[in-house]
Protein backbone atom coordinates (compact mmCIF):
# COMPACT_ATOMS: atom_id res chain seq x y z
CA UNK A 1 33.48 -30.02 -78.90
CA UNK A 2 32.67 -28.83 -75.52
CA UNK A 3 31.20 -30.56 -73.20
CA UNK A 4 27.91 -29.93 -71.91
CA UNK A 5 27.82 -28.06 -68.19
CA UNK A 6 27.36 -30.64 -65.51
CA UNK A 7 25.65 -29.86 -62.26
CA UNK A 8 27.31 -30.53 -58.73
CA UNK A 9 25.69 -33.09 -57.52
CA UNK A 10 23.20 -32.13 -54.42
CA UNK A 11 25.15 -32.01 -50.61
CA UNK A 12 24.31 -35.40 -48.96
CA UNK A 13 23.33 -35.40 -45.05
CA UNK A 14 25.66 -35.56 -42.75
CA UNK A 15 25.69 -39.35 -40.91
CA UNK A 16 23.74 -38.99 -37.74
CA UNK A 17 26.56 -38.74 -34.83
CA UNK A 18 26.06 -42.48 -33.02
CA UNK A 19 24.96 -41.61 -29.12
CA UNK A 20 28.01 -42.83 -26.58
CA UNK A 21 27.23 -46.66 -25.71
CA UNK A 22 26.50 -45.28 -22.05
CA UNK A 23 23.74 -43.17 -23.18
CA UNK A 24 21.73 -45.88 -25.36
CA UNK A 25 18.00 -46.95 -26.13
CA UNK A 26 17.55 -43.91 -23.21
CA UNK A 27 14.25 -42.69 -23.37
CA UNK A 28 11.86 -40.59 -21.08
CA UNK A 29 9.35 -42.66 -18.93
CA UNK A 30 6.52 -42.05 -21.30
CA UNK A 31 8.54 -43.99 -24.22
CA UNK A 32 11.06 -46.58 -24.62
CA UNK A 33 11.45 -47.73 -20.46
CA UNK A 34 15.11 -48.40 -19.89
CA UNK A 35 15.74 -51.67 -17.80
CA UNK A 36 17.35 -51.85 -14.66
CA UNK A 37 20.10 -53.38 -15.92
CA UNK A 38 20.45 -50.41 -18.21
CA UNK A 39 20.60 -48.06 -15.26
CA UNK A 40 22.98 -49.70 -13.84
CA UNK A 41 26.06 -50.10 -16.73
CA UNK A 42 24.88 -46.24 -16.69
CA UNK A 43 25.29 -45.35 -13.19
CA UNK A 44 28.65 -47.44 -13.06
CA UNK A 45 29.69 -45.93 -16.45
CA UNK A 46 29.72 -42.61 -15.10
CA UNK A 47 31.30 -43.15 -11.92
CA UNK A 48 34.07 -44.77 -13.65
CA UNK A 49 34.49 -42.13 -15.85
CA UNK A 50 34.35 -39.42 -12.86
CA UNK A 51 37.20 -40.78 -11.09
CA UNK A 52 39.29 -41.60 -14.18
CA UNK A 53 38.84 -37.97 -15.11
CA UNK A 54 39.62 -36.78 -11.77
CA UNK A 55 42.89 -38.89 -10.88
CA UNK A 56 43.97 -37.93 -14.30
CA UNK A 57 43.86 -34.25 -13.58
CA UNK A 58 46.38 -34.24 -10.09
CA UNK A 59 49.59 -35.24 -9.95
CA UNK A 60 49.57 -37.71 -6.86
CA UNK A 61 45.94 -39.66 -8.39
CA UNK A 62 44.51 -42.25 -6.22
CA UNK A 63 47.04 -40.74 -2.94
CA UNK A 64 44.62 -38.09 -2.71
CA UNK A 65 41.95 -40.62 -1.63
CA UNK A 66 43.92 -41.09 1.48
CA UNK A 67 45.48 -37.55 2.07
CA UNK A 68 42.21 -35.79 2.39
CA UNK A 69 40.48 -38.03 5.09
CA UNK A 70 43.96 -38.50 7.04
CA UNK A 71 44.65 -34.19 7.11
CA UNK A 72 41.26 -34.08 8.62
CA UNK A 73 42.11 -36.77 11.51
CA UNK A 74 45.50 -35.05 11.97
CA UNK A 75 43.84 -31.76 12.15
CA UNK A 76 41.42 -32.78 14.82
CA UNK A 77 44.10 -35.05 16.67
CA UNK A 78 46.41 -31.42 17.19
CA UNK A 79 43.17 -29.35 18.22
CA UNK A 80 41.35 -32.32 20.31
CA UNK A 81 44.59 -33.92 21.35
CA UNK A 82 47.87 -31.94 21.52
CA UNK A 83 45.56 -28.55 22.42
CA UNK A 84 42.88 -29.67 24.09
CA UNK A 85 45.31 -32.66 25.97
CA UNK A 86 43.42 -35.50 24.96
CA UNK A 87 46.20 -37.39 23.24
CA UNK A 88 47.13 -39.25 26.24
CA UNK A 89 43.87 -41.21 25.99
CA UNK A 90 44.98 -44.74 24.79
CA UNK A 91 44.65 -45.26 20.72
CA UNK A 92 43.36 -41.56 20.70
CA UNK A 93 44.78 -41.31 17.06
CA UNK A 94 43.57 -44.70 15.62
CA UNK A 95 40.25 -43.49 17.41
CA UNK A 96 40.27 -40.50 15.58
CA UNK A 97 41.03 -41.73 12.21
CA UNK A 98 38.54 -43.99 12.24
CA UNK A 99 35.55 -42.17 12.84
CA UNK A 100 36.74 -39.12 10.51
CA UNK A 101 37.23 -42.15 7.62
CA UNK A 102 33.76 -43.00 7.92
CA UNK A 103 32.41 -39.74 8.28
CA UNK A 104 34.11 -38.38 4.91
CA UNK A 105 32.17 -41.08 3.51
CA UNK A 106 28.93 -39.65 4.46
CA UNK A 107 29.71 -36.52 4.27
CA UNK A 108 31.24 -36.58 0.87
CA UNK A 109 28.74 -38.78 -0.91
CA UNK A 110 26.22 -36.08 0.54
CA UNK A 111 27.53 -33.08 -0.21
CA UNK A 112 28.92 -34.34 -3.60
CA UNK A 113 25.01 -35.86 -4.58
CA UNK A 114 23.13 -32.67 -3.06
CA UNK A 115 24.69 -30.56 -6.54
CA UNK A 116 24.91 -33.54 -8.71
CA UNK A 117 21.67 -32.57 -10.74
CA UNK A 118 22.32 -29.23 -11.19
CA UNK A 119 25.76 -30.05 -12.35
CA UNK A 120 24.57 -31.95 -15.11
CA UNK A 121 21.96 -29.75 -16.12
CA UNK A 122 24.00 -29.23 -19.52
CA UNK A 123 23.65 -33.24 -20.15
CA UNK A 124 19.88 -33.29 -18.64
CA UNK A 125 19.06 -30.73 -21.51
CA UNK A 126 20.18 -32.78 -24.03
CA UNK A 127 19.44 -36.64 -23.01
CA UNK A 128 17.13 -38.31 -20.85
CA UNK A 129 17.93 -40.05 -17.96
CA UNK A 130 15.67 -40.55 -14.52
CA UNK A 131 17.31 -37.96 -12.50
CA UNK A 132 17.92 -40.27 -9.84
CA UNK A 133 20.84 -41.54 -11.74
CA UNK A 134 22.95 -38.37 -10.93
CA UNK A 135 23.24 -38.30 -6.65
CA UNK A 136 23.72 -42.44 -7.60
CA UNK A 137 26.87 -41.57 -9.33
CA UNK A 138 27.70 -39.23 -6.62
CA UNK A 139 27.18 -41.43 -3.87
CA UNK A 140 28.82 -44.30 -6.09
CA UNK A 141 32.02 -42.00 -6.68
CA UNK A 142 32.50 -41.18 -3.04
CA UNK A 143 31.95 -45.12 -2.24
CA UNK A 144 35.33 -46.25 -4.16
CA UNK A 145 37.27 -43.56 -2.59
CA UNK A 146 36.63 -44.64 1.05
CA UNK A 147 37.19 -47.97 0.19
CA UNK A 148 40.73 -48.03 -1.35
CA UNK A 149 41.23 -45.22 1.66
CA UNK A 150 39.93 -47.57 4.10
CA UNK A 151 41.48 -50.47 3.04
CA UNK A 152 44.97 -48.65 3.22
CA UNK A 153 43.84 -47.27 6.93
CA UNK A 154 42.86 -51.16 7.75
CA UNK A 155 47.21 -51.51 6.85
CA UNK A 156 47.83 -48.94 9.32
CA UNK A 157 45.89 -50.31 12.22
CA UNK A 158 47.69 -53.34 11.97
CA UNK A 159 50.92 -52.37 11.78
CA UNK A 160 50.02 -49.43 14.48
CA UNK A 161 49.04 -52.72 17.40
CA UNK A 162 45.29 -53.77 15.63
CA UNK A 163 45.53 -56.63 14.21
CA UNK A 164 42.87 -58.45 12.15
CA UNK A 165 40.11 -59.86 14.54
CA UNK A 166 36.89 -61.96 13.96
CA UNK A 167 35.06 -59.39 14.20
CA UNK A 168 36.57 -57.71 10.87
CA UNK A 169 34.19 -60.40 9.21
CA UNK A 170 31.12 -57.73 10.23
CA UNK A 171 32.89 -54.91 7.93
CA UNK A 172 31.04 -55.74 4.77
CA UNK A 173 27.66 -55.06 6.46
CA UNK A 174 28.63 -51.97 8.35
CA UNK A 175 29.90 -50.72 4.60
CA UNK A 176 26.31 -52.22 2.85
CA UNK A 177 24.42 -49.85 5.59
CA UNK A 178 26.45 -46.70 5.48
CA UNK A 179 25.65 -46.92 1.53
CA UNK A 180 22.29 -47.26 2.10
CA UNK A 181 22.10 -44.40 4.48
CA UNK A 182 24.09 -42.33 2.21
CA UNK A 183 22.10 -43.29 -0.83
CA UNK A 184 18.71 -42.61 1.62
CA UNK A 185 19.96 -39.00 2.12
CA UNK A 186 21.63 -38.12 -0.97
CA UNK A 187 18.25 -38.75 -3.16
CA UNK A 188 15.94 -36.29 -1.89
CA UNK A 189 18.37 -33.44 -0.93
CA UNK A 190 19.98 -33.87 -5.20
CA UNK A 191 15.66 -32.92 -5.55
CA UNK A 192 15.31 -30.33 -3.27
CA UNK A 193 18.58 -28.81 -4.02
CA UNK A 194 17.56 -27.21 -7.50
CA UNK A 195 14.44 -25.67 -6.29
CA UNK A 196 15.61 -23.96 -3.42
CA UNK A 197 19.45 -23.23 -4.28
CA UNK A 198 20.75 -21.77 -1.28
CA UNK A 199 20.45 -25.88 -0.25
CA UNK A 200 23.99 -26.13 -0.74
CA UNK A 201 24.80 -23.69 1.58
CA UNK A 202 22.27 -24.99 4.31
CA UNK A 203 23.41 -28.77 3.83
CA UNK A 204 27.42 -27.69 4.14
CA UNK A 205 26.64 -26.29 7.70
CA UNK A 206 24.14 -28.79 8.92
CA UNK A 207 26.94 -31.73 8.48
CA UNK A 208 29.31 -29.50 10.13
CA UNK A 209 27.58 -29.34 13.21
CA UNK A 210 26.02 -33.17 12.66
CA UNK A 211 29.60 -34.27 12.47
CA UNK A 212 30.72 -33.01 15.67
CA UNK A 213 28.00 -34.57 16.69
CA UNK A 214 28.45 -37.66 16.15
CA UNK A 215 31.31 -38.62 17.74
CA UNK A 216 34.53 -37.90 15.73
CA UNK A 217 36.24 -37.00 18.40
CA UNK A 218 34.87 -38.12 21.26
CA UNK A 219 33.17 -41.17 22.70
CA UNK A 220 29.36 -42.00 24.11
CA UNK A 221 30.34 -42.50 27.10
CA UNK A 222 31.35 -38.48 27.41
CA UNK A 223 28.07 -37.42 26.04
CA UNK A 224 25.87 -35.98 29.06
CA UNK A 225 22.61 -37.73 29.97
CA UNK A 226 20.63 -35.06 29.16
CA UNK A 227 21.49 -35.28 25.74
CA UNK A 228 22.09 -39.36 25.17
CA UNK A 229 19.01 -39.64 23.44
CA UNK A 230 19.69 -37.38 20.67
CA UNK A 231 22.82 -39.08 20.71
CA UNK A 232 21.31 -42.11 19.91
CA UNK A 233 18.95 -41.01 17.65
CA UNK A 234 21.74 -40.47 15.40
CA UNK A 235 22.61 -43.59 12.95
CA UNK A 236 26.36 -42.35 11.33
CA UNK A 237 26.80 -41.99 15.40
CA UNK A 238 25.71 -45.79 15.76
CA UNK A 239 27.99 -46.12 12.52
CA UNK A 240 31.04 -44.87 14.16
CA UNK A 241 30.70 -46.82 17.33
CA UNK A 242 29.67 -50.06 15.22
CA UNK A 243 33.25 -49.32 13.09
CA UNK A 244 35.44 -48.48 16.27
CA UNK A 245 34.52 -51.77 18.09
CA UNK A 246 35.03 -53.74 15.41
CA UNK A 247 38.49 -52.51 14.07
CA UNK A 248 39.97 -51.44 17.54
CA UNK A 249 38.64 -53.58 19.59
CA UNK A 250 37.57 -56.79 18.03
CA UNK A 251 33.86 -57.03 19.21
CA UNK A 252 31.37 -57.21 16.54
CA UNK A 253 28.51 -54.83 16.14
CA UNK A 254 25.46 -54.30 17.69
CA UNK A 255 23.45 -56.22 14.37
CA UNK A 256 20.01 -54.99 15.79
CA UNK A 257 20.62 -51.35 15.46
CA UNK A 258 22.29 -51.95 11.96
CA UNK A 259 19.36 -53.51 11.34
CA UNK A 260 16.63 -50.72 11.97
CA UNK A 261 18.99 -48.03 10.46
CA UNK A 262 19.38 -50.08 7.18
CA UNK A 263 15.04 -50.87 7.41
CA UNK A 264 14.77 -46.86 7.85
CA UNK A 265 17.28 -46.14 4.87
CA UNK A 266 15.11 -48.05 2.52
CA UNK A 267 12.52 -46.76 3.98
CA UNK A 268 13.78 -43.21 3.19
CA UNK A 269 14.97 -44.67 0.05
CA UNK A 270 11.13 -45.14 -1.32
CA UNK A 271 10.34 -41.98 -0.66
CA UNK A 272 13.19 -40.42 -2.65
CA UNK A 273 12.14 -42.91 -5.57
CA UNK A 274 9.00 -41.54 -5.05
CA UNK A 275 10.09 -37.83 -5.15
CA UNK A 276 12.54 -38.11 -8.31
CA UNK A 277 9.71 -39.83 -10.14
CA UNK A 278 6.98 -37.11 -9.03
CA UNK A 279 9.31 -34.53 -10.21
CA UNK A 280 11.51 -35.89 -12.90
CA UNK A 281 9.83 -34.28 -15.79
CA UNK A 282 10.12 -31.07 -14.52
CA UNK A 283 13.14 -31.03 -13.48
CA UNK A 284 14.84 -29.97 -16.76
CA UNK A 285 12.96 -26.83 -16.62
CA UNK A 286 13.77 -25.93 -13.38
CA UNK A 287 17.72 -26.58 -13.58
CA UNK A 288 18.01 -25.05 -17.06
């Protein structure tokens, strides 16, 4: 007897692909609101995952931290110091090294948070997240580079005659400043940067010329008077005077000016939040 002709049964759904435990309960403003919290395991989820990937594509990892800022202060000490015969000055080296450490900071956490939206504009298409999250991760990515380099730099200076001080007590809160200044920057330029694109060109060039300004290489005291008050007017140049004293030559920062550049940071710092929230809708559009 044969038996009767038997249907395939119907094609069942696929099971829905479960989002990445970073990217959960994510929802625009005008639905689910993600807490701060949230924001946060986010922000430090992708910076974690940023460097991982990126040691794990060199050979030498973590070195390279350290290489890149040190190549800089070598390069200025031959041109500034061999060249220009200012390596007799006592410490000229150490006083190089430190200021280019701190600058990379800046300048790195800038330049790196300036692109950081339009870099993800394949992941902005696809998930929300306040776009404010991406020059975070920049700025956070940069942050843990300078300060295993810096702590390894901190090594040097003592073996190289710079001993701990006192004053190396005042380290955390020239480091909780800089980030804030950083942050303060980084926020509205990652905005501005997708509307007007040729940004990235304008913001490499103006830290060029801001960082020889600020006093890499040279000290306040060589600055004409004619052109002090710009001088001053400058906070990474307050920054690198601020680190100097305190690692090479034990006297402890000048709190009051740390103070009003951290109070204008935040205060820059509201008006990104203000900016990324005015524009974060739109930005998908604009970066797709």
């Amino acid at each position: 007897m044969v038996a009767p002709f038997m249907s395939a049964p119907p094609p069942t759904a696929p099971a829905p692909i479960a989002p990445s435990p970073a990217f959960a309960l994510i929802a625009p403003r005008r639905g689910l609101r993600l807490s701060a919290w949230r924001y946060l395991n986010v922000i430090g989820y992708q910076a974690y995952a940023g460097l991982r990937s990126e040691v794990a594509r060199t050979y030498l990892g973590l070195v390279w931290w350290l290489l890149e800022p040190v190549f800089a202060a070598v390069a200025m000490y031959l041109i500034f110091g061999v060249l220009l015969g200012r390596a007799s000055a006592p410490n000229y080296f150490a006083f190089l090294l430190v200021g280019t450490f701190a600058w990379q900071w800046f300048a790195g956490s800038v330049g790196l948070a300036a692109n950081s939206i339009i870099q993800k504009s394949g992941l902005i298409q696809q998930v929300y997240l306040p776009k404010f999250v991406f020059p975070t991760v920049a700025v956070l990515s940069a942050t843990w580079k300078f300060l295993c380099a810096f702590l390894m730099m901190m090594v040097y200076l003592t073996a190289s005659g710079h001993p701990p001080a006192i004053a190396w007590a005042a380290l955390p809160a020239l480091w909780v400043v800089q980030f804030l200044l950083n942050l303060a920057v980084a926020w509205p330029l990652a905005v501005w940067v997708p509307y007007f694109r040729d940004g990235t060109t304008v913001i490499t060039s103006v830290l060029q010329v801001l960082g020889f300004a600020s006093g890499i290489f040279f000290s306040p005291a060589q600055v004409p008077e004619n052109l002090r008050g710009w001088f001053d007017w400058n906070p990474m140049a307050a920054l690198l005077v601020s680190y100097r004293g305190v690692l090479l030559e034990g006297a402890w920062p000048d709190f009051g000016r740390l103070a009003i550049i951290a109070a204008g940071s935040l205060a820059l710092l509201v008006f990104g939040a203000w900016l990324h929230r005015r524009v974060d809708l739109s930005l998908p559009k604009v970066v797709q």
